[in-house]
C-alpha atoms as a PDB file:
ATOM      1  CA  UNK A   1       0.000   0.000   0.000  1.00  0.00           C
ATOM      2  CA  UNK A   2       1.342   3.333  -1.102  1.00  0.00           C
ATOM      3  CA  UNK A   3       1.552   6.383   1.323  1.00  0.00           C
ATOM      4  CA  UNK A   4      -1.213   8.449   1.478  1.00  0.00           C
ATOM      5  CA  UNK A   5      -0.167  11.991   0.334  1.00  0.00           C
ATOM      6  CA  UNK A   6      -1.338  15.203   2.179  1.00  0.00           C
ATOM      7  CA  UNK A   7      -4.780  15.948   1.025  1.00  0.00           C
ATOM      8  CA  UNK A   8      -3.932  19.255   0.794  1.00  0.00           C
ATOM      9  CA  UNK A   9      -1.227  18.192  -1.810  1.00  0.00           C
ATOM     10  CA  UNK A  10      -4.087  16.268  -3.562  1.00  0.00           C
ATOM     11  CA  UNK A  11      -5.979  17.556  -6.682  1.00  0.00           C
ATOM     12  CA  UNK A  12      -9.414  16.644  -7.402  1.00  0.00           C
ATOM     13  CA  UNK A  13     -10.722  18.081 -10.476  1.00  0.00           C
ATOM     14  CA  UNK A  14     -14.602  17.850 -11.141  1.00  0.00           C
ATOM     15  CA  UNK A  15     -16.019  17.411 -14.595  1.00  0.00           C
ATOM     16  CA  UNK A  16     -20.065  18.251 -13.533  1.00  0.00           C
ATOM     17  CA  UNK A  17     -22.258  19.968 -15.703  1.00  0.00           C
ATOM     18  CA  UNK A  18     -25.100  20.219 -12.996  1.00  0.00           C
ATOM     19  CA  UNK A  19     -24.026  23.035 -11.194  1.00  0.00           C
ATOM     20  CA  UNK A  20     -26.136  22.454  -7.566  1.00  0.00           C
ATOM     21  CA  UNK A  21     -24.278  19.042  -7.480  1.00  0.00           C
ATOM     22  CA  UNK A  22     -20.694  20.178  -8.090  1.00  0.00           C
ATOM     23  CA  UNK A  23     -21.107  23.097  -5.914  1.00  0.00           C
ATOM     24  CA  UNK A  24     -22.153  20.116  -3.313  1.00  0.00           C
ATOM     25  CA  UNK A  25     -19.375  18.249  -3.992  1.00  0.00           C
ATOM     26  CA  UNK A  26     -16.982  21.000  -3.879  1.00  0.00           C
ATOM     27  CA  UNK A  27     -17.588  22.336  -0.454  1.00  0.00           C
ATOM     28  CA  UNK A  28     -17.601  18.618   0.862  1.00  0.00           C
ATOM     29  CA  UNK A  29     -14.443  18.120  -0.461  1.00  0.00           C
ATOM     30  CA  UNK A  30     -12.712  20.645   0.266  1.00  0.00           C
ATOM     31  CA  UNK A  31     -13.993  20.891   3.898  1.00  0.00           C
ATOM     32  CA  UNK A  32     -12.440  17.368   3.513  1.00  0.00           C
ATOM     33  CA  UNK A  33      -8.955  19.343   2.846  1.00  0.00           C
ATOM     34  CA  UNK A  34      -8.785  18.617  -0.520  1.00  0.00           C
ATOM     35  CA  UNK A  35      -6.994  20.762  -3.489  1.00  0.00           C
ATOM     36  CA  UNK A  36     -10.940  21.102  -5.370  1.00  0.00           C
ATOM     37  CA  UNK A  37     -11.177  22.373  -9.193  1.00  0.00           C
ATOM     38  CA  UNK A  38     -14.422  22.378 -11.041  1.00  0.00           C
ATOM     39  CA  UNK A  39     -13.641  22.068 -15.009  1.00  0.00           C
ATOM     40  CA  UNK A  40     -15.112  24.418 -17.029  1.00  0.00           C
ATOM     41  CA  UNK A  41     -16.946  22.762 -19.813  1.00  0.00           C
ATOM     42  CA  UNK A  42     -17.333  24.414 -23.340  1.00  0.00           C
ATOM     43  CA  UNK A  43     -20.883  25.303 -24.021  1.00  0.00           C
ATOM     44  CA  UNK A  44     -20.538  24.452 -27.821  1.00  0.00           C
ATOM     45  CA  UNK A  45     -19.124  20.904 -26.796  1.00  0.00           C
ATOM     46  CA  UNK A  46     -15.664  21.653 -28.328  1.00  0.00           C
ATOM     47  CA  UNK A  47     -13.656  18.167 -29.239  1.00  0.00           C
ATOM     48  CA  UNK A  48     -12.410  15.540 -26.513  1.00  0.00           C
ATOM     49  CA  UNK A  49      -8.623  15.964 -27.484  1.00  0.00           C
ATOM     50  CA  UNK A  50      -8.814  19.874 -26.311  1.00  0.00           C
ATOM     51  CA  UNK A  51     -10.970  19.031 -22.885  1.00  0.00           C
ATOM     52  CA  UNK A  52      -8.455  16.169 -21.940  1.00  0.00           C
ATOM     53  CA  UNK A  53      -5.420  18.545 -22.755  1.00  0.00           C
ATOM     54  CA  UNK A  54      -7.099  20.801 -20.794  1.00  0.00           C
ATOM     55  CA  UNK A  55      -7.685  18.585 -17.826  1.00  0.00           C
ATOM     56  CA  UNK A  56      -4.056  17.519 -17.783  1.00  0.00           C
ATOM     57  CA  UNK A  57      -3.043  21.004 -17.604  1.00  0.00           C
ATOM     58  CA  UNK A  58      -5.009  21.228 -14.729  1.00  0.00           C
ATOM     59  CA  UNK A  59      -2.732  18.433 -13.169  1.00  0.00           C
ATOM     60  CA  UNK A  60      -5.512  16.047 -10.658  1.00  0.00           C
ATOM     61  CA  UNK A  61      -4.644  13.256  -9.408  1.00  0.00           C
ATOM     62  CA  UNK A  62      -8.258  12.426  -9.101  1.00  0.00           C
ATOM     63  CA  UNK A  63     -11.258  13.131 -11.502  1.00  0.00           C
ATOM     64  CA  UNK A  64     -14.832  13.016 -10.645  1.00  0.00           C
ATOM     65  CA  UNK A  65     -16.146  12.455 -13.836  1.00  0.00           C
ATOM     66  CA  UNK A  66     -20.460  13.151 -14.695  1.00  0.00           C
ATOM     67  CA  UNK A  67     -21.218  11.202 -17.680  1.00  0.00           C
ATOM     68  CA  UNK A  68     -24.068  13.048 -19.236  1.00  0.00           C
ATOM     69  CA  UNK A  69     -22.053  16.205 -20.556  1.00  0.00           C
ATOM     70  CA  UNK A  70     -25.031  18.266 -22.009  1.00  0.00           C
ATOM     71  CA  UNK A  71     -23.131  19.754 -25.413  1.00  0.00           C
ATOM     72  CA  UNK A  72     -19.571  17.903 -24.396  1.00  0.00           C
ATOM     73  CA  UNK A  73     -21.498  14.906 -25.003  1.00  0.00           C
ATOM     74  CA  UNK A  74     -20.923  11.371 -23.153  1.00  0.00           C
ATOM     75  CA  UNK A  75     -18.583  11.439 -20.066  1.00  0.00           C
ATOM     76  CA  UNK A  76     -17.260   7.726 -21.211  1.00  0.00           C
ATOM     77  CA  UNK A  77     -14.995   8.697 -23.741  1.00  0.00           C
ATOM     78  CA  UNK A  78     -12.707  10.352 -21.370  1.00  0.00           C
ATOM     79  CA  UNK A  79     -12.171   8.072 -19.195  1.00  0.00           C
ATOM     80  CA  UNK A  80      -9.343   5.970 -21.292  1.00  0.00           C
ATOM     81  CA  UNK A  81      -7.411   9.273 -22.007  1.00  0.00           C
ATOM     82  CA  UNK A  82      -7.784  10.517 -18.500  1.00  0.00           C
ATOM     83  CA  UNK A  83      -6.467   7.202 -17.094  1.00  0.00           C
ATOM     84  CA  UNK A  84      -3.277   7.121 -19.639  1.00  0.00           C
ATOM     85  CA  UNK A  85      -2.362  10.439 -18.128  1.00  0.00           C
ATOM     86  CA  UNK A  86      -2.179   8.782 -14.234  1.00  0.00           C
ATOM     87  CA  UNK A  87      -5.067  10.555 -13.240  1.00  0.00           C
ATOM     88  CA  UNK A  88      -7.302   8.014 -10.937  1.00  0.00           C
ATOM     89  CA  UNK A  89     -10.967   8.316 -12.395  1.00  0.00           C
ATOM     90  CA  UNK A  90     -14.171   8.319 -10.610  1.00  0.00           C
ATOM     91  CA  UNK A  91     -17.186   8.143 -12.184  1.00  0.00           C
ATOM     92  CA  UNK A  92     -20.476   9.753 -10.521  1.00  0.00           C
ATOM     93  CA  UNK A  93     -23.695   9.844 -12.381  1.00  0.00           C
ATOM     94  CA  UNK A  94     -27.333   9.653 -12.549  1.00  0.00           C
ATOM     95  CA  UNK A  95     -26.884   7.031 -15.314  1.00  0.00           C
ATOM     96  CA  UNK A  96     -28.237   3.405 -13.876  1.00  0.00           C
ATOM     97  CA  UNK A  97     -27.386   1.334 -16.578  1.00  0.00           C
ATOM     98  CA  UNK A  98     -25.243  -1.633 -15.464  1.00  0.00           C
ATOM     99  CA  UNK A  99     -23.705  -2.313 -18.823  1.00  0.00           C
ATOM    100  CA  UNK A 100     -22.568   1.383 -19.032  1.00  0.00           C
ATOM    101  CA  UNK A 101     -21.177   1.181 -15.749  1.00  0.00           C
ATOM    102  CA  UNK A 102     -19.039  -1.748 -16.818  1.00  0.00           C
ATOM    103  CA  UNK A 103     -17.677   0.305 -20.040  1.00  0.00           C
ATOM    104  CA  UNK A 104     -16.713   2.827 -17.719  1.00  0.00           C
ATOM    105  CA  UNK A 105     -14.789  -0.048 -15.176  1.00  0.00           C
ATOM    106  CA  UNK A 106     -13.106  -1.420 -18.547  1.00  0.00           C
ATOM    107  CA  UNK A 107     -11.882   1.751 -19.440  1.00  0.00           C
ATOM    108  CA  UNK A 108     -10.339   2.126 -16.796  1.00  0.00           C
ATOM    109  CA  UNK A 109     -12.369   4.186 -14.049  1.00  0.00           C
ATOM    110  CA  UNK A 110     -11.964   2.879 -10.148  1.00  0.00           C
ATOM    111  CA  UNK A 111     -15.124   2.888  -9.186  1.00  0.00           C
ATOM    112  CA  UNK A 112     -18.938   4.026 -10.652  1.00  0.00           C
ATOM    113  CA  UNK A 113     -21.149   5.561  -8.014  1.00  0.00           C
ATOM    114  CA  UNK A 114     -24.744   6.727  -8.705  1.00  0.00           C
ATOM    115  CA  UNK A 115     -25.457  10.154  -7.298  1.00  0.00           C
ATOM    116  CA  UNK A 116     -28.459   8.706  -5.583  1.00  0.00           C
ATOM    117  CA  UNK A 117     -25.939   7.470  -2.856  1.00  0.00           C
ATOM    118  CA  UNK A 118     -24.557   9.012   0.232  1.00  0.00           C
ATOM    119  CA  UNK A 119     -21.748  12.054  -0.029  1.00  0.00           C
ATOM    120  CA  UNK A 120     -20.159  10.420   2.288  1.00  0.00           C
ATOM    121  CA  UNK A 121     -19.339   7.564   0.426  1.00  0.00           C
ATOM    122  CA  UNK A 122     -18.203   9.599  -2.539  1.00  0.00           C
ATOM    123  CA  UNK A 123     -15.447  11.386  -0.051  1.00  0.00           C
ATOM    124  CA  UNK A 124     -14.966   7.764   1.691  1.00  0.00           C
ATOM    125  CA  UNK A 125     -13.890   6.592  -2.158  1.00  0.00           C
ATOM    126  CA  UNK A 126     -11.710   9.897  -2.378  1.00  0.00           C
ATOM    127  CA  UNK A 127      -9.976   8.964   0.524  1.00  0.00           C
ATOM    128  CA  UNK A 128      -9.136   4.942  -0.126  1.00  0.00           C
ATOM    129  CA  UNK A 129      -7.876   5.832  -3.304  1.00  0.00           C
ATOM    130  CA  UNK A 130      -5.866   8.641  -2.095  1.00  0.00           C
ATOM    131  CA  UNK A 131      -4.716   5.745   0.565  1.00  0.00           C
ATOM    132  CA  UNK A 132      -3.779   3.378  -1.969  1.00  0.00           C
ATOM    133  CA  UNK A 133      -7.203   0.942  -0.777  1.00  0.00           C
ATOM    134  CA  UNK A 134      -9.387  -1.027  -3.200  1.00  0.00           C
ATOM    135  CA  UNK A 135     -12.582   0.875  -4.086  1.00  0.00           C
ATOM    136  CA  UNK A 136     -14.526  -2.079  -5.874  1.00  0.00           C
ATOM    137  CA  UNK A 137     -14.620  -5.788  -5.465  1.00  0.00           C
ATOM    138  CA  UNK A 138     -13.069  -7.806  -7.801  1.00  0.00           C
ATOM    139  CA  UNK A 139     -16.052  -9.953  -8.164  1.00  0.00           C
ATOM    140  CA  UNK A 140     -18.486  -6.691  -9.099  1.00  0.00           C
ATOM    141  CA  UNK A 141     -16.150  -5.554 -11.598  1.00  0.00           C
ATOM    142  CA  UNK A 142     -15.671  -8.451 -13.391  1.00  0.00           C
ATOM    143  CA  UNK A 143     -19.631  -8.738 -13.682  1.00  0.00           C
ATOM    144  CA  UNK A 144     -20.187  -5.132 -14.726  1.00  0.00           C
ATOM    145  CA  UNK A 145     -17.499  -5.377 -17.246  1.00  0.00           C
ATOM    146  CA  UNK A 146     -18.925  -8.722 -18.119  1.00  0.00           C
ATOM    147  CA  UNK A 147     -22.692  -7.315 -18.432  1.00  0.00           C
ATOM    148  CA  UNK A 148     -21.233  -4.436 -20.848  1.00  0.00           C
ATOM    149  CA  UNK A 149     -19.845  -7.448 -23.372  1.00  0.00           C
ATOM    150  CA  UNK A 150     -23.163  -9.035 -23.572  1.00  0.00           C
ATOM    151  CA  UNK A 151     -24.773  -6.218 -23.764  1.00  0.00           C
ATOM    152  CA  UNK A 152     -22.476  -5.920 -27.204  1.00  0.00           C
ATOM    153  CA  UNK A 153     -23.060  -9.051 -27.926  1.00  0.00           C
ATOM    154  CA  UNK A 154     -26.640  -8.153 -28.252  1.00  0.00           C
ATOM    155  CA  UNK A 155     -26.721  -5.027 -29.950  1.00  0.00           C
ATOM    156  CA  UNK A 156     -24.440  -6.372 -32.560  1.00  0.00           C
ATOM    157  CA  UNK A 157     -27.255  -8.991 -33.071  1.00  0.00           C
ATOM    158  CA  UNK A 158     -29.534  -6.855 -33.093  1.00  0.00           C
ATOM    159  CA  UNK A 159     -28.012  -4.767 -35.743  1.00  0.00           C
ATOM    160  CA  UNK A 160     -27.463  -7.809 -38.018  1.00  0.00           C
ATOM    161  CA  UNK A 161     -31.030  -8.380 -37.771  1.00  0.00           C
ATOM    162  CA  UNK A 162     -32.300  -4.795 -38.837  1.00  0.00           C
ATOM    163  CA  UNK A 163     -29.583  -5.527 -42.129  1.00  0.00           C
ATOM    164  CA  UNK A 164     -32.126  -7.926 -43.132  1.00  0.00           C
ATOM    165  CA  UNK A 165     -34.453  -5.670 -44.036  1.00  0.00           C
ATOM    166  CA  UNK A 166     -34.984  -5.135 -47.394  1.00  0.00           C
ATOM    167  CA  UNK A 167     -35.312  -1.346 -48.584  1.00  0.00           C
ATOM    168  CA  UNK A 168     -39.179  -0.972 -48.285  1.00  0.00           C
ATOM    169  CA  UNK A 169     -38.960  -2.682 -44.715  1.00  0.00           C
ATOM    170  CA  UNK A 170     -37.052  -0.227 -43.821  1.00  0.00           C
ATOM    171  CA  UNK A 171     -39.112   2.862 -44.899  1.00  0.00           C
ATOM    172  CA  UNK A 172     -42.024   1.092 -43.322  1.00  0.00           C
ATOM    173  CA  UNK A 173     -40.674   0.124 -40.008  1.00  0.00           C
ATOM    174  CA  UNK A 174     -39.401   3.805 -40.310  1.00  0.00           C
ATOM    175  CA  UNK A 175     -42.567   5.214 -40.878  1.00  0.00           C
ATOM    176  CA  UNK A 176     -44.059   3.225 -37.801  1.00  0.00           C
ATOM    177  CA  UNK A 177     -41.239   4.399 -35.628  1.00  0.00           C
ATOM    178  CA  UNK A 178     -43.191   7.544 -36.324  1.00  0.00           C
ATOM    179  CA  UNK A 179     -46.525   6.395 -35.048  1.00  0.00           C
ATOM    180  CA  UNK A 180     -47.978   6.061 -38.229  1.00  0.00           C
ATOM    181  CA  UNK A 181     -50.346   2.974 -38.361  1.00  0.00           C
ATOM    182  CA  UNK A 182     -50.694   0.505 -41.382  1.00  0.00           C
ATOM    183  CA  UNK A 183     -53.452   2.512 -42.964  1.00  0.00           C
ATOM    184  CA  UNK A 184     -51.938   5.421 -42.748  1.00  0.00           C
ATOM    185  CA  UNK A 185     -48.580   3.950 -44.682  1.00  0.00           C
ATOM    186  CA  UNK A 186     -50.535   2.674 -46.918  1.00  0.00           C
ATOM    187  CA  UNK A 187     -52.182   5.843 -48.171  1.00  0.00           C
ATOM    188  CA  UNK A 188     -49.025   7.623 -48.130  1.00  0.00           C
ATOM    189  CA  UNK A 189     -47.415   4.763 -50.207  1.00  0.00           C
ATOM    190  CA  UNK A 190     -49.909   4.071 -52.547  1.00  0.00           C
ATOM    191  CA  UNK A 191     -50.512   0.881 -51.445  1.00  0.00           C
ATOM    192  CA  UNK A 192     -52.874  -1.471 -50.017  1.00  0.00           C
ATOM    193  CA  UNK A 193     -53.331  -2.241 -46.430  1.00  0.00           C
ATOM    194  CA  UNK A 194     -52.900  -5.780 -47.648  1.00  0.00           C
ATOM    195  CA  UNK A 195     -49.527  -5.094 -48.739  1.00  0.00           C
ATOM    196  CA  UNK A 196     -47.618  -3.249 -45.913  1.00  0.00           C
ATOM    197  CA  UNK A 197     -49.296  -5.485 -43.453  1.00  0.00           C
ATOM    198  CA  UNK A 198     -47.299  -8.190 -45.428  1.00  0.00           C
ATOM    199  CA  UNK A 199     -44.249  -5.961 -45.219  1.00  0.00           C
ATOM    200  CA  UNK A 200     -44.617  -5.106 -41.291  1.00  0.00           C
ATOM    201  CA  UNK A 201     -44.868  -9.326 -40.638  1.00  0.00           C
ATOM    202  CA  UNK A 202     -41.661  -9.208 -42.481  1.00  0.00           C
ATOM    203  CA  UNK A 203     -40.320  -7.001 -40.498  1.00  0.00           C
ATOM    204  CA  UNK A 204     -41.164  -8.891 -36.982  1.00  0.00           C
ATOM    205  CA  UNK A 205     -39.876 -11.976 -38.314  1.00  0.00           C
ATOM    206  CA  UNK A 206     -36.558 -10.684 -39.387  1.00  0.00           C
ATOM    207  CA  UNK A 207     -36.168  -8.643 -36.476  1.00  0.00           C
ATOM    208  CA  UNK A 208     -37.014 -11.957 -34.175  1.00  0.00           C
ATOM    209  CA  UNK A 209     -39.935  -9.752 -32.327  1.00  0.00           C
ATOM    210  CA  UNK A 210     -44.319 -10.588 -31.899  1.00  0.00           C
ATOM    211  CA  UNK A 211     -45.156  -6.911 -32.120  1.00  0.00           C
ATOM    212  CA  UNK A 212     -45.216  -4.155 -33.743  1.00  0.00           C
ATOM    213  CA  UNK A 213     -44.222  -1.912 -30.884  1.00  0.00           C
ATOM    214  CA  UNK A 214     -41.301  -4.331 -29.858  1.00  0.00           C
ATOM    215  CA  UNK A 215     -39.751  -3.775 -33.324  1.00  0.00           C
ATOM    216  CA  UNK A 216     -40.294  -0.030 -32.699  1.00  0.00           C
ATOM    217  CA  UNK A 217     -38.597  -0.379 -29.225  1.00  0.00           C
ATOM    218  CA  UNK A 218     -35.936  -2.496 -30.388  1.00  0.00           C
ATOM    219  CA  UNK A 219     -35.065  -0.183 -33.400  1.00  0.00           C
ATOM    220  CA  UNK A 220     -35.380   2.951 -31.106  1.00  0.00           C
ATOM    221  CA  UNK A 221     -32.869   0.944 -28.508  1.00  0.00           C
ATOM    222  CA  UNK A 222     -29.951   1.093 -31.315  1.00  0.00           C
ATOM    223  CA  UNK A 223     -30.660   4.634 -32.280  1.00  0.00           C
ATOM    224  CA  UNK A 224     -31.687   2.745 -36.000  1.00  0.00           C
ATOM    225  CA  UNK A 225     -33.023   5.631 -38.575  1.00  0.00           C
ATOM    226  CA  UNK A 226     -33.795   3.796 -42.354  1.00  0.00           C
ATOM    227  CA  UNK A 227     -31.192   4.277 -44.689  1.00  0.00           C
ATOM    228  CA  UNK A 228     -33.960   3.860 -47.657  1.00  0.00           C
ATOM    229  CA  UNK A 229     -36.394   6.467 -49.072  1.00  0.00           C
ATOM    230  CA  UNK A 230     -40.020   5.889 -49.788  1.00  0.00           C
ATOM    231  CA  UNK A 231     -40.849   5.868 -53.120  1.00  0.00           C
END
C-alpha cells in the first residue's frame, strides 16, 4: 500500500455539468482538505482531445467524472485518455445502466457511483484511493465489465437483424417508428393495407420480435433511422 499523500497536496478536479451538485461536492471536499477544481466545460461541446489537454493542464490526481455532458457529449470517452495520463478516475452519475457502468470499469475508471448514494461515500472513495485501498470488489467488476460485453453481444445482433431488411422494410418500419399505423402507410405509399401489413410481418420476423411496438422499441434501442427512401 502506497503512502497516502497530504490531502492538501491532492488535486481533485470535477467534470459536472449540474451546477447544484458540483457546488455540493466541492464544499464537501474541500472541507475534507482537498486541493478542489471544477472544469469548465465548453458550451458548444468543443472536441475531446482539447478538454483532456485541458484537464491535464489542470494536473488532478483524481477526476470526478459526470457522464451526461449536455453539449460535451458522453462522459465515457474520457475516461481511457484521462487514465493514460495517471489521473485516478471516478465516475459519478445519474446514469443506472449496469452495462454502461461496466464500459466505464473497462476503461479504466476505479469505481462508478450513482449520485443517488450518500456524499459520504463519494469522499470515503476519495480517501481509499488517495490511501492506496481497493474501491470495488473484484467480483463486481468483473460482472459489470462482463454485463457491458453481452450487452455488445446483443446489440451487434440486433443490428445484423435490422440488415435484413430489405429497402421498403425499412421505410415502413421507419414510418411506424413515427406512429404512423398501417393505414396510414398505406395511403401515403400508394398501397394497399394488404400489402404493408405483409411488409410489417416481415419485419417482426426478421427482427425476431411478436409486435409491432417491440420492433419499434428495439429499433429505437440502437438509435436505428432507415437508410432507404419511400418511393
Amino acid at each position: 500500500m502506497s503512502q497516502p499523500m497530504a490531502r492538501s497536496a491532492v488535486r481533485v478536479v470535477l467534470i459536472e455539468d449540474h451546477a447544484l451538485f458540483a457546488e455540493s461536492l466541492e464544499l464537501a471536499l474541500t472541507l475534507e482538505g482537498y486541493d478542489v477544481r471544477r472544469a469548465v466545460l465548453p458550451e458548444d461541446g468543443g472536441s475531446t482531445a482539447a478538454m483532456i489537454a485541458g484537464l491535464v493542464r489542470m494536473r488532478p490526481r483524481i477526476v470526478l467524472l459526470d457522464l451526461n455532458l449536455g453539449p460535451c457529449g458522453d462522459g465515457v470517452r474520457m475516461i481511457a485518455p484521462l487514465v493514460s495520463a495517471g489521473v485516478q478516475v471516478v465516475v459519478v452519475t445519474a446514469s443506472v445502466d449496469p452495462p454502461r457502468w461496466g464500459d466505464c470499469l473497462r476503461q479504466g475508471a476505479r469505481k462508478v457511483l450513482p449520485k443517488t448514494r450518500p456524499l459520504n461515500e463519494i469522499l470515503a472513495t476519495v480517501r481509499r484511493i488517495n490511501q492506496g485501498l481497493p474501491v470495488i470488489d473484484r467480483t463486481e467488476r468483473e460482472a459489470l465489465v462482463q454485463l457491458w460485453h453481452q450487452h455488445r453481444h446483443e446489440l451487434r445482433g440486433i443490428h445484423e437483424r435490422l440488415q435484413l431488411l430489405t429497402p421498403r422494410e425499412e421505410v415502413v418500419l421507419g414510418h411506424l417508428m413515427k406512429g404512423q399505423t398501417v393505414r396510414e402507410i398505406a395511403i401515403s405509399s400508394f398501397v394497399s393495407e394488404a400489402t404493408v401489413r405483409t411488409q410489417v410481418k416481415s419485419i417482426l420476423a426478421k427482427l425476431e420480435v411478436s409486435s409491432q411496438i417491440a420492433a419499434v422499441g428495439l429499433a429505437h434501442n440502437v438509435g436505428w433511422r432507415p437508410l432507404a427512401v419511400a418511393v
